[in-house]
Protein backbone atom coordinates (compact mmCIF):
# COMPACT_ATOMS: atom_id res chain seq x y z
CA UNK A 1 -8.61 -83.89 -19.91
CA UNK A 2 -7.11 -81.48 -17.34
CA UNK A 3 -6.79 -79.12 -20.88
CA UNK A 4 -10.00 -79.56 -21.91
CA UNK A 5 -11.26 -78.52 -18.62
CA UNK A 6 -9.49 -75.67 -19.02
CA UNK A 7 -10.20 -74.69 -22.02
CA UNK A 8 -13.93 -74.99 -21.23
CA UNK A 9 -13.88 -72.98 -18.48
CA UNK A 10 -12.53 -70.12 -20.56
CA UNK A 11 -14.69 -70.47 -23.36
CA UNK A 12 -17.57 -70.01 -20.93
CA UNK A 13 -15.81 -67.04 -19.10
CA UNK A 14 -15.67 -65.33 -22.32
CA UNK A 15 -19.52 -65.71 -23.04
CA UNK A 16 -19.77 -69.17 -25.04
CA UNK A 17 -21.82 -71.86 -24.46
CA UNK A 18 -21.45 -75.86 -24.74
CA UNK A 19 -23.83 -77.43 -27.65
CA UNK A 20 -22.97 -80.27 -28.72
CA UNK A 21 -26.07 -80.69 -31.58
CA UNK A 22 -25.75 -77.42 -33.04
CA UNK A 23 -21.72 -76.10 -32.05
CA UNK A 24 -20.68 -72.81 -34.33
CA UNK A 25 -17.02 -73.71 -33.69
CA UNK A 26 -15.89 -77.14 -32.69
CA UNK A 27 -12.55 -77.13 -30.95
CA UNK A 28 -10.55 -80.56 -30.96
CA UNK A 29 -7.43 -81.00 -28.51
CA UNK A 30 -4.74 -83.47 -30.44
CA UNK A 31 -2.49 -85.89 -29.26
CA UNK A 32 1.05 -86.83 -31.05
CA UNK A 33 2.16 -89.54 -29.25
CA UNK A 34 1.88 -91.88 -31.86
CA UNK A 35 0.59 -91.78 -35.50
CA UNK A 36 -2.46 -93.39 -34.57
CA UNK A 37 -3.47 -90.78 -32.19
CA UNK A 38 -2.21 -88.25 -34.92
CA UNK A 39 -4.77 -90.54 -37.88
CA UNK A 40 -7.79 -90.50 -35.12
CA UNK A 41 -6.93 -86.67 -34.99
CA UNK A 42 -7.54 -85.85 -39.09
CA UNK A 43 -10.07 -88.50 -39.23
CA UNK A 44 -11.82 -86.71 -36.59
CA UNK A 45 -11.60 -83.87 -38.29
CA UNK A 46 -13.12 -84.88 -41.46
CA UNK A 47 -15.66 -86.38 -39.89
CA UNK A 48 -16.71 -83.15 -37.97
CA UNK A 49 -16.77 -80.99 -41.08
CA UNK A 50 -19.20 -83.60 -42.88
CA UNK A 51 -21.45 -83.82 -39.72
CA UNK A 52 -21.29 -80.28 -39.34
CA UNK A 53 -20.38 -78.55 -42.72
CA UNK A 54 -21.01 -75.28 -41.14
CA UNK A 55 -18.89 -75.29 -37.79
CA UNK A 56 -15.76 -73.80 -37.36
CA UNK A 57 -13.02 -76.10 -36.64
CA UNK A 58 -10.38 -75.18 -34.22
CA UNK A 59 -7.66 -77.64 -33.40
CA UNK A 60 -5.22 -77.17 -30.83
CA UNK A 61 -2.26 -79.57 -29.02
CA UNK A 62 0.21 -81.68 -30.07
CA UNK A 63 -0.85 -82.59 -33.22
CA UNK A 64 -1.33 -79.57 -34.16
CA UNK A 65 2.09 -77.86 -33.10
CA UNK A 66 3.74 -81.22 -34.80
CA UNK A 67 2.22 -80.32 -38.18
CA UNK A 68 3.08 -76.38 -37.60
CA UNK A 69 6.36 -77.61 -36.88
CA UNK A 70 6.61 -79.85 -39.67
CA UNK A 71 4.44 -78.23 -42.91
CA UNK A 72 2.06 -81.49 -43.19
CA UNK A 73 -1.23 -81.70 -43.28
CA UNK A 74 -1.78 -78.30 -44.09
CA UNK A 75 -5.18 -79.16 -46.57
CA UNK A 76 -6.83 -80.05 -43.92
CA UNK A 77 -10.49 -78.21 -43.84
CA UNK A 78 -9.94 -76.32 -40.39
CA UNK A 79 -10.45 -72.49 -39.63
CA UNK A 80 -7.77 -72.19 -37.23
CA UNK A 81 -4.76 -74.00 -36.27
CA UNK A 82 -2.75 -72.96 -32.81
CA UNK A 83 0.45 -74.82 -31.26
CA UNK A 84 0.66 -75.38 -27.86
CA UNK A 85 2.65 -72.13 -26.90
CA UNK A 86 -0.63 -70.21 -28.31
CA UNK A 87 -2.46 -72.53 -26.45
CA UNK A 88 -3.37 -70.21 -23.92
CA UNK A 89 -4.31 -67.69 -25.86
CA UNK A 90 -7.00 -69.99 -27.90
CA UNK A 91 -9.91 -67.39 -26.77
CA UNK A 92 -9.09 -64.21 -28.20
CA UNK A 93 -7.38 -66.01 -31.15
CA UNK A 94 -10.80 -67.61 -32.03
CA UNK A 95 -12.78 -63.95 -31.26
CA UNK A 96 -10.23 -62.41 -33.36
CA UNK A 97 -9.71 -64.73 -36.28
CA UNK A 98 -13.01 -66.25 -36.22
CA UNK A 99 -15.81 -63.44 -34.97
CA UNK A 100 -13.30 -60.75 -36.29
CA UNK A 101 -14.04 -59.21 -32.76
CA UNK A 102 -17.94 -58.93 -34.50
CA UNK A 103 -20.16 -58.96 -30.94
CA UNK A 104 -21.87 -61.96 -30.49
CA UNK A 105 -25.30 -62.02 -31.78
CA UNK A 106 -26.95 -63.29 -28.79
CA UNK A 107 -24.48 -62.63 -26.39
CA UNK A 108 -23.24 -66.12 -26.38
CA UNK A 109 -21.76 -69.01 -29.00
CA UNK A 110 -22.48 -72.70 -29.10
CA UNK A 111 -19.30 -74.44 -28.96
CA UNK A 112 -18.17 -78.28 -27.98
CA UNK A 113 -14.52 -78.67 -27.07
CA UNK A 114 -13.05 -82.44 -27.05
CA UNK A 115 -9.97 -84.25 -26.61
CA UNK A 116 -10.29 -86.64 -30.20
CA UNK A 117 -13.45 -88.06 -29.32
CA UNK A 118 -16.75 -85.73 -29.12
CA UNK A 119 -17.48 -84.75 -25.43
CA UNK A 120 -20.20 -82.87 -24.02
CA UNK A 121 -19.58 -81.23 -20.72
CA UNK A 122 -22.63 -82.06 -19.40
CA UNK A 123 -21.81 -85.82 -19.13
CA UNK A 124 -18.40 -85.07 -18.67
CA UNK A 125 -16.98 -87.96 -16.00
CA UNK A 126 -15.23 -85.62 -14.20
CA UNK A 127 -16.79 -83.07 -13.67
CA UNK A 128 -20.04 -84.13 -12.71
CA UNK A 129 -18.74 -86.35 -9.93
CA UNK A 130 -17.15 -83.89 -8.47
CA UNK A 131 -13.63 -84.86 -9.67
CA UNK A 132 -11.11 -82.00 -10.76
CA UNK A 133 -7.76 -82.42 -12.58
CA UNK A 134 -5.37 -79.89 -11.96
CA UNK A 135 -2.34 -79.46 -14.26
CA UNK A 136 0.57 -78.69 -12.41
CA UNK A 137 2.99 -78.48 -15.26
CA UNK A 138 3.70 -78.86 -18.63
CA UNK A 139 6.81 -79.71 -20.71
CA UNK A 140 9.71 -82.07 -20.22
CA UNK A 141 13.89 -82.00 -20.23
CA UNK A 142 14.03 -86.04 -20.29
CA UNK A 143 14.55 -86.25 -24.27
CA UNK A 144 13.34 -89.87 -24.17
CA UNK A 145 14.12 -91.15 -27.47
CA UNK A 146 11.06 -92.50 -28.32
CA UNK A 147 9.33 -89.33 -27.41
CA UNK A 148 8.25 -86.48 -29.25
CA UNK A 149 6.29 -84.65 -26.65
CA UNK A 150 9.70 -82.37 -25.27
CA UNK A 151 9.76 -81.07 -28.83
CA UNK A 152 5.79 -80.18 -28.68
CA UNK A 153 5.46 -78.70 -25.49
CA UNK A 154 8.90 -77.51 -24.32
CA UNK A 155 11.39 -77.47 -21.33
CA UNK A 156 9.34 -77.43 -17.87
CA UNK A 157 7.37 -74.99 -17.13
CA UNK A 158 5.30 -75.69 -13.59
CA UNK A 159 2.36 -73.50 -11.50
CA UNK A 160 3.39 -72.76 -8.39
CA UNK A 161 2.08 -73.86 -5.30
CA UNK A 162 0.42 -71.41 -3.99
CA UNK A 163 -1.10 -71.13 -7.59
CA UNK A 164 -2.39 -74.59 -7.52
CA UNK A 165 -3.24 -74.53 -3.57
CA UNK A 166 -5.79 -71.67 -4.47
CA UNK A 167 -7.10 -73.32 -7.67
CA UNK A 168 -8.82 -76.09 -5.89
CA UNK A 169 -9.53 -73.69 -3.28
CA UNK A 170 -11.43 -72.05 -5.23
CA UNK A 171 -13.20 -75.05 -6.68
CA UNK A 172 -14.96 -75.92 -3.13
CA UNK A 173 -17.62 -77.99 -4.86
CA UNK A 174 -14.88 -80.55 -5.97
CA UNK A 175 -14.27 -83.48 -4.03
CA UNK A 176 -11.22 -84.86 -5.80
CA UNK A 177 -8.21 -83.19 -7.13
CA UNK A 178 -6.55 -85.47 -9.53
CA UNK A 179 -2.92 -83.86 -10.14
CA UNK A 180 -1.86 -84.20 -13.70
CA UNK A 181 1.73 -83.06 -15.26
CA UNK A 182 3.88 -84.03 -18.47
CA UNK A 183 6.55 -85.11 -16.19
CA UNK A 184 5.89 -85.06 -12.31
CA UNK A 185 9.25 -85.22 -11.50
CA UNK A 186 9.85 -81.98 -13.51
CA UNK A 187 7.29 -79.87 -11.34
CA UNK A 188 9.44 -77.08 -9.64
CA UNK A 189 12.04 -77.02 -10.89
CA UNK A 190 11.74 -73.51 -12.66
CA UNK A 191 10.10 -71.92 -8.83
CA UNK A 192 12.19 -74.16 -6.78
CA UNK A 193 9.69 -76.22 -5.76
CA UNK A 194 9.01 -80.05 -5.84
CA UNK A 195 6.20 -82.65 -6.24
CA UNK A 196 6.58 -84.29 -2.85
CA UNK A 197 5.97 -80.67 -1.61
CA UNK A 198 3.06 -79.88 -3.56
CA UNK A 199 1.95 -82.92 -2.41
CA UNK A 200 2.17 -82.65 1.51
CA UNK A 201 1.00 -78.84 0.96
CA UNK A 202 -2.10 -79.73 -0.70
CA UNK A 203 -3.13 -82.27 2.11
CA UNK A 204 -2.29 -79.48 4.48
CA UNK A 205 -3.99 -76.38 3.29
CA UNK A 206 -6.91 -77.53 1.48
CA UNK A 207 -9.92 -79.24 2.39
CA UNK A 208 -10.09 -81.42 -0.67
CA UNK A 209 -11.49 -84.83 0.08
CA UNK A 210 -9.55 -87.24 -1.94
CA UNK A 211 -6.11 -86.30 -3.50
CA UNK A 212 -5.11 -88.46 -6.06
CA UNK A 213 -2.36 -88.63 -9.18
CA UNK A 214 -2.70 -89.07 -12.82
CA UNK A 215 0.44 -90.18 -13.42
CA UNK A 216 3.53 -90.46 -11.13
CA UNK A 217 6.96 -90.96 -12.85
CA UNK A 218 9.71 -92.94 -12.36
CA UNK A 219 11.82 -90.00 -11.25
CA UNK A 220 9.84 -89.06 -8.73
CA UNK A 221 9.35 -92.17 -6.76
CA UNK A 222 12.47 -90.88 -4.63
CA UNK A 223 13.28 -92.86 -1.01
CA UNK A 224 11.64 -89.50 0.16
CA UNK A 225 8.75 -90.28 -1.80
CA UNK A 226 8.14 -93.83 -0.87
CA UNK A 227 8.77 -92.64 3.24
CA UNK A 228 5.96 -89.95 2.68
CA UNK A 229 3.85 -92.62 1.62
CA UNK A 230 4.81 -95.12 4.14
CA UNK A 231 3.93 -92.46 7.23
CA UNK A 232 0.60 -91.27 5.53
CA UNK A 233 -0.94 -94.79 3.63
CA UNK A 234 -3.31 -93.99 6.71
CA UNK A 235 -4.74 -90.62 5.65
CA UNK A 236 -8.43 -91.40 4.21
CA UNK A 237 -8.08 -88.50 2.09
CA UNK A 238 -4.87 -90.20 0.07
CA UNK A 239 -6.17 -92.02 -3.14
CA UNK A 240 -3.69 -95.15 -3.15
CA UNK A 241 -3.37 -95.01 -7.13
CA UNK A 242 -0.08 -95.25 -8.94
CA UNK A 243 -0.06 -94.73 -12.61
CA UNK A 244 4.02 -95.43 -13.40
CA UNK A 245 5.20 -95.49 -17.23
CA UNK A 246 7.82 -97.54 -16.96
CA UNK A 247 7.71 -98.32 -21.01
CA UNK A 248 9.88 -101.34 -20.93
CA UNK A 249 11.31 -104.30 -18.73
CA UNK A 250 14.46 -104.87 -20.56
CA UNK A 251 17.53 -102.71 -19.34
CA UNK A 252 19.03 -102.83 -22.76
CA UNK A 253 15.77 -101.12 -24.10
CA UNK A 254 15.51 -98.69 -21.39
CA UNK A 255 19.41 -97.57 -22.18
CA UNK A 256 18.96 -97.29 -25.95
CA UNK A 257 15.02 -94.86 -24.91
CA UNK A 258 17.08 -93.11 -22.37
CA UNK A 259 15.16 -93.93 -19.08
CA UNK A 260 18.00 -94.21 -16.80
CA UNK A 261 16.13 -96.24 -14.42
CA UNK A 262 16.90 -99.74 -14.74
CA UNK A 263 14.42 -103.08 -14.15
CA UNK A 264 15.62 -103.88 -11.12
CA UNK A 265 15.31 -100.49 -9.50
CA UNK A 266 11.33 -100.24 -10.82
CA UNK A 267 10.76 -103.61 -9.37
CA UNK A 268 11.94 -102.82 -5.68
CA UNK A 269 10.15 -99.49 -6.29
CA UNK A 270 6.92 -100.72 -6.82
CA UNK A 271 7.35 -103.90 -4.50
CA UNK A 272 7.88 -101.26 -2.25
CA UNK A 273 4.31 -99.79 -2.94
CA UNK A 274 2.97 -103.06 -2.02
CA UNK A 275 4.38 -103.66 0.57
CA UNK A 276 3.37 -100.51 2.42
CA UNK A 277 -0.28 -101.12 1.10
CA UNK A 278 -1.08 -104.23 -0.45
CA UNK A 279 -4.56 -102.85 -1.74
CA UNK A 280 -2.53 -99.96 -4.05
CA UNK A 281 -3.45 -100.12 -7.61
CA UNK A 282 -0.47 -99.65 -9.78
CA UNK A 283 -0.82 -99.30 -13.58
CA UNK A 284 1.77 -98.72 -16.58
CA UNK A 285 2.68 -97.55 -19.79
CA UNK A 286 4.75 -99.80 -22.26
CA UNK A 287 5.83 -99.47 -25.55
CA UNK A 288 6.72 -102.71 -27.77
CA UNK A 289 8.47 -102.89 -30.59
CA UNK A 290 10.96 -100.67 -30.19
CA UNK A 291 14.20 -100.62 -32.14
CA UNK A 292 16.44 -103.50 -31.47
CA UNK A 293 14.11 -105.72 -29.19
CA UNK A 294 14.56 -108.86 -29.91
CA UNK A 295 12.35 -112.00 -28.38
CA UNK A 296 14.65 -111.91 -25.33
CA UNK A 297 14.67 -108.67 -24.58
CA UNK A 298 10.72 -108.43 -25.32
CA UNK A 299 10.65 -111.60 -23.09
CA UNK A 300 12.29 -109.78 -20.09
CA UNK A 301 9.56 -107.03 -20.38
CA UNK A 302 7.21 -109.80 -20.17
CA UNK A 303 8.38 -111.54 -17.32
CA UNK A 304 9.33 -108.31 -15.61
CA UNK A 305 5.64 -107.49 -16.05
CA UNK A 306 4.36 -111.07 -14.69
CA UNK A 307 6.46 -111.09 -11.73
CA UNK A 308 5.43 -107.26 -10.59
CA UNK A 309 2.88 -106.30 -8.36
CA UNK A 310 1.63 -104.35 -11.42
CA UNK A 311 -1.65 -104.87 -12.65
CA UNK A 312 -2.57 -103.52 -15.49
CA UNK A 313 -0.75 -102.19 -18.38
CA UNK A 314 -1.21 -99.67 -21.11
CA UNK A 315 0.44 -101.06 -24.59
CA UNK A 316 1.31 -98.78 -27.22
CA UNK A 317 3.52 -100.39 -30.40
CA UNK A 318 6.59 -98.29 -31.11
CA UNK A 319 6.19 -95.96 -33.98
CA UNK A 320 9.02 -93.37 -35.11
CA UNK A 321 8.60 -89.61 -34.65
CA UNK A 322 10.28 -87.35 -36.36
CA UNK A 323 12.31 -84.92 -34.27
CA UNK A 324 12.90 -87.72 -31.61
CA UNK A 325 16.08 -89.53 -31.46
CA UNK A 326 14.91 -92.82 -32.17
CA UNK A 327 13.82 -91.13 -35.57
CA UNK A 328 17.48 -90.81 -36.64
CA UNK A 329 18.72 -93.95 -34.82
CA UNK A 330 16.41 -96.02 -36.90
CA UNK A 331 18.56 -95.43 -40.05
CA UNK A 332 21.04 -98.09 -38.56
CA UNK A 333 19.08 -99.66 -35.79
CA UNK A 334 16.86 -102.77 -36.69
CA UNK A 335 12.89 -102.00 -35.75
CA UNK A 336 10.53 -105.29 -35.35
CA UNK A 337 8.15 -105.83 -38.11
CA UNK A 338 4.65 -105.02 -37.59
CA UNK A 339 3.65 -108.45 -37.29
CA UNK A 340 5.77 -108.93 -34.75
CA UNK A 341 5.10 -105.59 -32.70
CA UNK A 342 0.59 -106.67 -32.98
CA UNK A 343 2.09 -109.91 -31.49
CA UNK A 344 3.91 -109.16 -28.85
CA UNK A 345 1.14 -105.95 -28.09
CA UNK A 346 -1.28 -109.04 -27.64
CA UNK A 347 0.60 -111.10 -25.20
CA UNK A 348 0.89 -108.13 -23.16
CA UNK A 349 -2.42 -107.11 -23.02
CA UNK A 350 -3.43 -110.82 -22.70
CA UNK A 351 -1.34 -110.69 -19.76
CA UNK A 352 -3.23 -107.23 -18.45
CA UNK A 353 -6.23 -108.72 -18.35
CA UNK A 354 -5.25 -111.92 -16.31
CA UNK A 355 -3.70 -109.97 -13.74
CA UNK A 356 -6.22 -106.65 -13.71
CA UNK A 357 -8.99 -109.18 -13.25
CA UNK A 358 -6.91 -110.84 -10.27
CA UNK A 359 -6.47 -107.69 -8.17
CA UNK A 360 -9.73 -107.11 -8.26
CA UNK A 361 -10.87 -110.58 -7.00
CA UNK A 362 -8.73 -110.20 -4.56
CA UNK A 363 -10.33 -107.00 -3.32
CA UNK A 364 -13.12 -108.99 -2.15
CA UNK A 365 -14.01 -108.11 1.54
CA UNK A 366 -12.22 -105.16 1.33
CA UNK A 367 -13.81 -101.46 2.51
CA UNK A 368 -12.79 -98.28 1.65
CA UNK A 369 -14.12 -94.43 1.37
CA UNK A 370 -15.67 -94.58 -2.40
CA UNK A 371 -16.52 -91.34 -4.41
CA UNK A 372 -20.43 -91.87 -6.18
CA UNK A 373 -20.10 -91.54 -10.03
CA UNK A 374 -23.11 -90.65 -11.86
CA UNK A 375 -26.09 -93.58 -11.79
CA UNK A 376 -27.15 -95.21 -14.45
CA UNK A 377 -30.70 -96.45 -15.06
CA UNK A 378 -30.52 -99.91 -12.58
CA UNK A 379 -27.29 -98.94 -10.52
CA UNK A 380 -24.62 -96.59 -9.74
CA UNK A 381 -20.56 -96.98 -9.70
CA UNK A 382 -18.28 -95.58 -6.88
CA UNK A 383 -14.46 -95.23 -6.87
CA UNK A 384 -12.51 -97.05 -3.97
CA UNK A 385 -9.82 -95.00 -2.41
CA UNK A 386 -7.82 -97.33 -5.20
CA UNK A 387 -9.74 -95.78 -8.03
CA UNK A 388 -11.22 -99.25 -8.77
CA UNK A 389 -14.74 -99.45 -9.95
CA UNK A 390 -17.19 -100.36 -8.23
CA UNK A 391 -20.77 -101.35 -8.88
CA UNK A 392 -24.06 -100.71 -6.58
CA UNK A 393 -27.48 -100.88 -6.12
CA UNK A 394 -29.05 -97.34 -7.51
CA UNK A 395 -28.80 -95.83 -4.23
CA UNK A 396 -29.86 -92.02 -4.83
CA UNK A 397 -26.79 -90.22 -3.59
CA UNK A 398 -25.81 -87.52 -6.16
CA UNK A 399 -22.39 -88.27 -8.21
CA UNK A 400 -19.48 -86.96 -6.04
CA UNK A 401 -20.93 -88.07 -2.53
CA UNK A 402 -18.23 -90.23 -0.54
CA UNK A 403 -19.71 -93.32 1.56
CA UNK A 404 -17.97 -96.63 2.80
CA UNK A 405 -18.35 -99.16 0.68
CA UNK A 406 -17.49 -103.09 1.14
CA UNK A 407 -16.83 -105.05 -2.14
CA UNK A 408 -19.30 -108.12 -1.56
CA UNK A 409 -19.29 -109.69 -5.40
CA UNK A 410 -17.20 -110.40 -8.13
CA UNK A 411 -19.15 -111.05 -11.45
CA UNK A 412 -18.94 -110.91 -15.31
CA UNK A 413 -15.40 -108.85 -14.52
CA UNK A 414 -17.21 -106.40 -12.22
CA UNK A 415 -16.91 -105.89 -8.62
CA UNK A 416 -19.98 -104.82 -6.37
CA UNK A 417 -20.77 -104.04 -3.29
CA UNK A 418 -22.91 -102.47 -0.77
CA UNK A 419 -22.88 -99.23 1.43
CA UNK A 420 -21.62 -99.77 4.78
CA UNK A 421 -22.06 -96.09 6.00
């Protein structure tokens, strides 16, 4: 998203305008995580060029530098391809390739710009609640072996601080930066900097209403880290979120991905979380189904899981990327059957739902700053300082205003509440 955002804003820069009806070049953002974001990404595409025979189609991202890398998929019916180094540069490719550096007929182009699904800026959920990611970094040196994104994107390569610090400044109509990387724990360390810095800097020298994370990674949830936390869980301005992809709860999995962190580390990391605010929302990535995960070992992710203060999870079944390690270690490594990997996927997400639904029952009573989304027609949603949703009367305060808010219902898996303040 924090891409896409970009990418947007340079589009307009260089005269272009968003259409989503009538777009002359349609550029889509791909993900290679697994092969079913890489399928959604081609059947995306083929949908887009028989909806709209006569747009250009630009793709961009990790799909994209994946099948540069790799020589597949090179039928497909696009007008320009560009891997992620180029990335940057996706504006004056497209003039140059596409308008031949012809002058825009009206001074402006229609163009939509999405992330595998079709998005139109206007509506964009972001954006027009004032929200703001900022991507602090790109690339990884981890070489998980499951992963393929280190290959894609690169070593580390981070903004600096003062780069990001005037960024939002700059941005004074957004109310929430949401700070996004590849790999938090990466950030600085090509400008010898750090996260934790970034992080007390921001809160410092900006004005920014709520600061919140996309994702914050196992490496970085340092003792220094957690104390930060612990001396500022007071600080209204502090979005108590915690996405953490911890990807499995067995140790012997985590060895043969390459995590380093172990199970019982995570769990006195995020008990840790809890027990300096019992109200933080903390979320996860896991992958099932990876090779040599047996019913024990899938059963120690699953009781890991159930006995964490975690509440909900992200599933994703294991699928074999070339380039990654787990790639070659699957010529003499055993992988679960499909079957099996759609089975255990279920219990987990089963299990996600029980406990998601539970930590927001208990949230009942509870106040906190919340940050107006955009109303629909009978009522509008807010974001506690949790980033839970929750649901109001239609009050009339435009998307990105910030009111207290006490959760006062819990109904048909919703939580609402009225304005206090």
């Amino acid at each position: 998203m924090a891409e896409k955002e970009q990418i947007d804003k340079q589009m307009t820069a260089a005269g272009f305008f968003q259409n989503e009806s009538k777009p002359d070049i349609y550029i889509i953002n791909t993900c290679s995580v697994t092969h079913k974001a890489e399928r959604e990404a081609r059947q995306l595409i083929y949908q887009i060029k028989k909806k709209l025979p006569k747009a250009k189609i630009v793709i961009t991202g990790c799909s994209a530098t994946y099948w540069l890398k790799t020589g597949k998929y090179n039928d497909l019916p696009i007008d320009l391809i560009t891997d992620n180094l180029q990335k940057e540069y996706l504006v004056q490719l497209i003039k140059k390739q596409l308008l031949n550096n012809v002058p825009l007929s009206d001074g402006r182009l229609r163009v939509v710009s999405n992330k595998n699904e079709i998005s139109d800026k206007k509506t964009d959920k972001f954006l027009s609640s004032g929200r703001f990611m900022v991507k602090i970094q790109d690339g990884c040196h981890r070489f998980c072996s499951f992963c393929i994104v280190p290959y894609l994107r690169g070593l580390p390569i981070s903004r600096t601080i003062s780069e990001i610090i005037s960024l939002i400044n700059e941005n004074s109509q957004i109310k929430e930066a949401i700070l996004t990387a590849i790999n938090t724990e990466a950030f600085g360390k090509d400008t010898n900097e750090s996260f934790l810095e970034l992080v007390k800097v921001t809160l410092n020298r900006t004005k920014i209403s709520r600061l919140s994370f996309g994702s914050v990674h196992p490496w970085s949830l340092t003792d220094e880290f957690l104390e930060f936390y612990k001396n500022n869980c007071e600080n209204e301005r502090l979005v108590h979120f915690f996405h953490i992809p911890l990807q499995s709860g067995s140790n012997k999995i985590l060895q043969l991905m390459k995590r380093v962190h172990t199970r019982e580390d995570m769990m006195m990391r995020v008990k840790q979380i809890t027990a300096i605010n019992e109200t933080a929302f903390i979320s996860t990535d896991v992958i099932v189904g990876f090779l040599e995960e047996t019913d024990v070992d899938f059963q120690d992710t699953y009781e890991f899981l159930a006995k964490s203060p975690i509440s909900k999870f992200h599933v994703f079944r294991f699928s074999k990327r070339e380039l990654t390690a787990s790639f070659y270690l699957a010529k003499r490594l055993k992988e679960p059957d499909e079957k099996t990997k759609i089975r255990r996927a279920k219990l987990l997400r089963d299990l996600s739902e029980v406990k998601y639904e539970a930590f927001k029952k208990s949230l009942l009573g509870y106040r906190s700053q919340a940050l107006f989304l955009s109303p629909n027609v009978s009522q509008q949603e807010a974001l506690l300082n949790n980033q839970i949703p929750v649901c109001l009367q239609k009050s009339g305060f435009e998307p990105g205003n910030l009111k207290t808010v006490e959760v006062v219902k819990y109904k048909n898996k919703k939580l609402f509440g009225r304005i206090i303040n």
